[in-house]
N, C-alpha and C. Protein backbone atom coordinates (compact mmCIF):
# COMPACT_ATOMS: atom_id res chain seq x y z
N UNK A 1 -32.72 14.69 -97.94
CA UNK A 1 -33.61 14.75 -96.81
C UNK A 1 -33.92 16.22 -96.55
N UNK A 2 -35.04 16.43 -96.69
CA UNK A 2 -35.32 17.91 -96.22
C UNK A 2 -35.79 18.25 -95.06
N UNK A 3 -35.43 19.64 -94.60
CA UNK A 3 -35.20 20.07 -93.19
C UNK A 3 -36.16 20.06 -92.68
N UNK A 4 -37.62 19.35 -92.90
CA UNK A 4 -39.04 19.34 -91.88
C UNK A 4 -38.32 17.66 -91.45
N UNK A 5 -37.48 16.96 -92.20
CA UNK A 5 -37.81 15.29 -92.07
C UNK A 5 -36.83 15.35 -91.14
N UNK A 6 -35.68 15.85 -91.32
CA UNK A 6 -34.43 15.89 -90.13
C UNK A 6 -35.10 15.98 -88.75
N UNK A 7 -36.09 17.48 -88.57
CA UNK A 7 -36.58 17.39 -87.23
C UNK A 7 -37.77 16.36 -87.03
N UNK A 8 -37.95 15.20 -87.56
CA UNK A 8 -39.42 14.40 -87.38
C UNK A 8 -39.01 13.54 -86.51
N UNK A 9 -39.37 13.12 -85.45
CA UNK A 9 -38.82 11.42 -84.72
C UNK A 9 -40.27 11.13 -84.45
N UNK A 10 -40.38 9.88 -84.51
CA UNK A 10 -41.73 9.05 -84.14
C UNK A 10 -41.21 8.67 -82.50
N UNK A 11 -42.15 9.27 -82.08
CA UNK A 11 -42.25 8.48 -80.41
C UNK A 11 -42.54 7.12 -80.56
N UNK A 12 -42.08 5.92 -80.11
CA UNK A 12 -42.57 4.30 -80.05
C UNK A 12 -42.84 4.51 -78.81
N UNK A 13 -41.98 5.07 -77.68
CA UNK A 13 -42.85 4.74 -76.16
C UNK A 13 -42.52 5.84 -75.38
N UNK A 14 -43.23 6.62 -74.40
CA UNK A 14 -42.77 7.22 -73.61
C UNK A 14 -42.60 6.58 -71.55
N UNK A 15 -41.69 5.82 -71.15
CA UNK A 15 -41.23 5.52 -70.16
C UNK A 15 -40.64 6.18 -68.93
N UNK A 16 -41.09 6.77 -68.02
CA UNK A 16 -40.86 7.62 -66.88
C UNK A 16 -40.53 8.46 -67.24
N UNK A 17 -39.34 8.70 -66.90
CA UNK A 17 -38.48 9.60 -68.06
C UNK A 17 -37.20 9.46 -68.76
N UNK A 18 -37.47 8.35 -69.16
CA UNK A 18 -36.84 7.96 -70.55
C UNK A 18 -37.87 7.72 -71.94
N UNK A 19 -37.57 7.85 -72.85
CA UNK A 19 -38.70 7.56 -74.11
C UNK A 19 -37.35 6.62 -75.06
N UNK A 20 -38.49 6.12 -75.83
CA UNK A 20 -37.91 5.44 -76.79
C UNK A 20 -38.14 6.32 -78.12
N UNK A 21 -37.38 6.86 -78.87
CA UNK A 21 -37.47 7.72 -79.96
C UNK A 21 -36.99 6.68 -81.24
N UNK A 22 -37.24 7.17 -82.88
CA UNK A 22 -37.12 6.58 -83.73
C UNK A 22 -36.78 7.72 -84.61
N UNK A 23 -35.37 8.14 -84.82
CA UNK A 23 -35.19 9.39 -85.92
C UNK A 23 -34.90 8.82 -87.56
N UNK A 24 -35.71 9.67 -88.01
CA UNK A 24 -35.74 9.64 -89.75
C UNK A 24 -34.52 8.74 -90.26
N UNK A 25 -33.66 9.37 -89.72
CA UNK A 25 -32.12 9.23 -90.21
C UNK A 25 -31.31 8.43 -89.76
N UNK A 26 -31.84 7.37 -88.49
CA UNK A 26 -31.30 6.36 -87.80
C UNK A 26 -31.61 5.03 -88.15
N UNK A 27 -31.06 4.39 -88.16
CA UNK A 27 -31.26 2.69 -88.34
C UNK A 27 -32.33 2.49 -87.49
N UNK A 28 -31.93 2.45 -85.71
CA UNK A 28 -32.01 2.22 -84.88
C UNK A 28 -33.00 3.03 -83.83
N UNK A 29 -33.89 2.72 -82.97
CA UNK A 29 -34.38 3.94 -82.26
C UNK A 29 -33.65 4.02 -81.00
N UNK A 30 -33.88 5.06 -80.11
CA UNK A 30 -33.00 5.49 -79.43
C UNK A 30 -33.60 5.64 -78.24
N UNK A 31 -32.40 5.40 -77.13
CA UNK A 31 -33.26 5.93 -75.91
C UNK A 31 -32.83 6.89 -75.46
N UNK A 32 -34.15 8.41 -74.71
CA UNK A 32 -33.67 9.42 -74.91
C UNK A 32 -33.83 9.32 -73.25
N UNK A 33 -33.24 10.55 -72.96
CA UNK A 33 -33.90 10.55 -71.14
C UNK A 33 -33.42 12.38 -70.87
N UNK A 34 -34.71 12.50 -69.92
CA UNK A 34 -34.51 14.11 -69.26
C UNK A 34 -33.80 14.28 -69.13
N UNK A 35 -33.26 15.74 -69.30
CA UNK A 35 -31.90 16.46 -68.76
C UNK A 35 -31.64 16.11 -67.29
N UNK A 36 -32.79 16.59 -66.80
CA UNK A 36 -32.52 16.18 -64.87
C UNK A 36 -31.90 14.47 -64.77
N UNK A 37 -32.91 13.58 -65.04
CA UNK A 37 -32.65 12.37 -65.14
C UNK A 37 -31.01 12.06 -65.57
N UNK A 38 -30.13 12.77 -66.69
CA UNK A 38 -29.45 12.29 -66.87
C UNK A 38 -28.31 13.40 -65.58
N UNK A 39 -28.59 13.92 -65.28
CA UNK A 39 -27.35 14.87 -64.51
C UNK A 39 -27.68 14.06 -63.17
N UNK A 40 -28.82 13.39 -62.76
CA UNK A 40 -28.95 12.70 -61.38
C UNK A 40 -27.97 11.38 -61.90
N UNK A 41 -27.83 10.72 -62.97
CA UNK A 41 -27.22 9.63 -63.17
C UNK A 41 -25.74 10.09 -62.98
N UNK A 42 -24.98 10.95 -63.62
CA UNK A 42 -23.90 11.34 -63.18
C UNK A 42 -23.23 11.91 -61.70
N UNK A 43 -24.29 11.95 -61.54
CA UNK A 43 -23.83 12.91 -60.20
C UNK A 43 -23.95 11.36 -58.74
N UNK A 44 -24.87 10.49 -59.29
CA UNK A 44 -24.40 9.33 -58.57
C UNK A 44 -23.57 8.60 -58.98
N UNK A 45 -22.90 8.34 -60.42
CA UNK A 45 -21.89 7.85 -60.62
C UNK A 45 -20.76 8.51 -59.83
N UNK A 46 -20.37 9.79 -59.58
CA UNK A 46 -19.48 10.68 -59.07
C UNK A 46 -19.55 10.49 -57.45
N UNK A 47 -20.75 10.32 -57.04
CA UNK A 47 -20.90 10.00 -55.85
C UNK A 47 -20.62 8.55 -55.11
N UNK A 48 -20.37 7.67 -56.15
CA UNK A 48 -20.31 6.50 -55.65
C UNK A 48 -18.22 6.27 -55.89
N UNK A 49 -17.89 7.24 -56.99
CA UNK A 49 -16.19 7.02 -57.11
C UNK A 49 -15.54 8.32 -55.94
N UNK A 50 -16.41 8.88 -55.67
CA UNK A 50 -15.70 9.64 -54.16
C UNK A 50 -15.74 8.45 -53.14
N UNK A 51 -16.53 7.59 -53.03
CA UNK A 51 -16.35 6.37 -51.90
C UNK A 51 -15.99 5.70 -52.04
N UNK A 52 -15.07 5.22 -53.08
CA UNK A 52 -14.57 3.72 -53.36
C UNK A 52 -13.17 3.86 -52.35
N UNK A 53 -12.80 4.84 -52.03
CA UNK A 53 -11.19 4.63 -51.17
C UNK A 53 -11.75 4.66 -49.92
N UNK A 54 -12.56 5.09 -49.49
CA UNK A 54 -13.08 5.32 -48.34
C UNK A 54 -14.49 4.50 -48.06
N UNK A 55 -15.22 3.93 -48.92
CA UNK A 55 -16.35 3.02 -48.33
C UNK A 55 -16.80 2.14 -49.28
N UNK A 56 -15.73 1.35 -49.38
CA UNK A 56 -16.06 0.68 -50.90
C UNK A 56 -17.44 -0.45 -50.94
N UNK A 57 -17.88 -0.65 -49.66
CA UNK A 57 -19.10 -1.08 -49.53
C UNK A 57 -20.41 -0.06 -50.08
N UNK A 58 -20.52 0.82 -49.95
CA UNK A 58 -21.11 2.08 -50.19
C UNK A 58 -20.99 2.19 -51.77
N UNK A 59 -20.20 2.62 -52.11
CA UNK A 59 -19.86 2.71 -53.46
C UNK A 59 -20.20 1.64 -54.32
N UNK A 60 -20.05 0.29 -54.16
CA UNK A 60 -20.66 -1.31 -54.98
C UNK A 60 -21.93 -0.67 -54.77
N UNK A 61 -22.79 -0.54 -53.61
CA UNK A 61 -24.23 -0.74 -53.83
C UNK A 61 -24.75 0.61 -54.50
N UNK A 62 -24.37 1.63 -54.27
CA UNK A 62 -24.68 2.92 -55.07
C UNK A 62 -24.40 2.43 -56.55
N UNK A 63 -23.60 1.99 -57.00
CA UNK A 63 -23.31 1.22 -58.52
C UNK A 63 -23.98 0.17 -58.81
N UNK A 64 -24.30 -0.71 -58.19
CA UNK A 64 -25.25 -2.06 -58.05
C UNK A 64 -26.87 -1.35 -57.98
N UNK A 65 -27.26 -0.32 -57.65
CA UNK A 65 -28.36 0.29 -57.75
C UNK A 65 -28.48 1.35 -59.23
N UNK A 66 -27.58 1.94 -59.63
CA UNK A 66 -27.70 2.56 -61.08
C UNK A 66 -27.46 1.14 -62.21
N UNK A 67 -26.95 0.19 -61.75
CA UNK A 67 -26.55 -0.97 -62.77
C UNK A 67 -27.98 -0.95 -62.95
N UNK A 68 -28.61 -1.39 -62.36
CA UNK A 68 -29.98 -2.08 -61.80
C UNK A 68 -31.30 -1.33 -62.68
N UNK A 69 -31.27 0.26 -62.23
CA UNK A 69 -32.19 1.26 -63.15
C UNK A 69 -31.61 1.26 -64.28
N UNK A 70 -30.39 1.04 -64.57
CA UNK A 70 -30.09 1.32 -66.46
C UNK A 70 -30.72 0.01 -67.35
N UNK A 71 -30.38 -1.41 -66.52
CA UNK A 71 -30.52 -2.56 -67.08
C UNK A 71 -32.02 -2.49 -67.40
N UNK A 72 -33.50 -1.91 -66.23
CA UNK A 72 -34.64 -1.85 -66.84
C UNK A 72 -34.66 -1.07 -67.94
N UNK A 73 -34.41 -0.01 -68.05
CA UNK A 73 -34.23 0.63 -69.12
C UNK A 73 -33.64 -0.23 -70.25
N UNK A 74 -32.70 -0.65 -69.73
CA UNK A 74 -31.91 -1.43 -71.40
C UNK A 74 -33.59 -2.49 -71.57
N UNK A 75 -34.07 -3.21 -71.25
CA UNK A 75 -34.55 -3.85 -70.78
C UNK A 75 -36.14 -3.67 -71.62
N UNK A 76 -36.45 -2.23 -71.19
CA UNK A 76 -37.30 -1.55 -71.59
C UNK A 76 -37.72 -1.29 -72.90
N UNK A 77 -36.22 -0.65 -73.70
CA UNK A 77 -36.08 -0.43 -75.10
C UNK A 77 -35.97 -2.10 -76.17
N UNK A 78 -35.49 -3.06 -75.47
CA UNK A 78 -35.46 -4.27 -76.15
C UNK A 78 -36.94 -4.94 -76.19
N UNK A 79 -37.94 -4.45 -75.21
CA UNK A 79 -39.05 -5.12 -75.19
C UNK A 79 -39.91 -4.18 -76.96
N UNK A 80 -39.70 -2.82 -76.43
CA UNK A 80 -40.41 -1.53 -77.39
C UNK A 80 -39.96 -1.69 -78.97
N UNK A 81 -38.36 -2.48 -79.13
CA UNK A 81 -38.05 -2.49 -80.35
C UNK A 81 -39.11 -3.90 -81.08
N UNK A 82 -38.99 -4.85 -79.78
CA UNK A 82 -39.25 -6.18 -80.71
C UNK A 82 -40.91 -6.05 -80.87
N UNK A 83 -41.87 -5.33 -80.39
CA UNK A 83 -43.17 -4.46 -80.43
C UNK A 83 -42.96 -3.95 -81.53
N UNK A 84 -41.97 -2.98 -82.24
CA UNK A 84 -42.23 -2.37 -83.65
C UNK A 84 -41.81 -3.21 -84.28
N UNK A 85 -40.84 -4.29 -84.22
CA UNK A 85 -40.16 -5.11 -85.40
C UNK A 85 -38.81 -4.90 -85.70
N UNK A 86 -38.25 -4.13 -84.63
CA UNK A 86 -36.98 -3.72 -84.91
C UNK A 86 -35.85 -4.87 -84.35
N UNK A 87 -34.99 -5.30 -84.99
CA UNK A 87 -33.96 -5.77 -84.04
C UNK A 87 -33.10 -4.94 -83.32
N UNK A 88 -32.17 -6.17 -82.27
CA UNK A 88 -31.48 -5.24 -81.53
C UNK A 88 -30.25 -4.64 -82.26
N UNK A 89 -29.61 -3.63 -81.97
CA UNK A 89 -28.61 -2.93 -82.53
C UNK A 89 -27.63 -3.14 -81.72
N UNK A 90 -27.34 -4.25 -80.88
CA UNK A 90 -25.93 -5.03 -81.05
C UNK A 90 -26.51 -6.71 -80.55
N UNK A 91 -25.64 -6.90 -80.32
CA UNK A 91 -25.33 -8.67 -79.89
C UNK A 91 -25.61 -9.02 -78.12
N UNK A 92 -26.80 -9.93 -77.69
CA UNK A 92 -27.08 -10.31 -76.51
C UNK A 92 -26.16 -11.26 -76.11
């Protein structure tokens, strides 16, 4: 594989800010997401396990709300694969 093909990925979709990417070298395409996007996902995961001793109501729905945005996303990439012809890369 030569070093122009390593850096090539085919965009299949670009989604808010997540994209669906397809690298040379992967089976599978991938879902990529902004730097910001992904440090806001952590930083509410972190935010929701500071409240579980102290507001564990708080904490389910802060988690019940990132469950919720990841699953469209999962959601998202299963619609974009079966559009190119790809299967899924694990078991429903």
């Amino acid at each position: 594989m030569s070093s122009n093909q390593e850096n090539t990925a085919e965009i299949l979709k670009v989604i808010g800010n997540h994209s669906v990417v397809k690298l040379p070298y992967r089976d599978f395409p991938s879902i990529t997401v902004q730097g910001d996007t992904f440090n806001s996902l952590i930083s509410t995961i972190r935010y929701a396990l500071e409240r579980i001793g102290t507001n564990a109501a708080e904490a389910t729905s802060t988690l019940q709300l990132l469950s919720e945005e990841l699953q469209t996303a999962l959601d998202e990439y299963e619609e974009v694969l079966g559009q190119h012809g790809f299967e899924l890369p694990y078991r429903k």
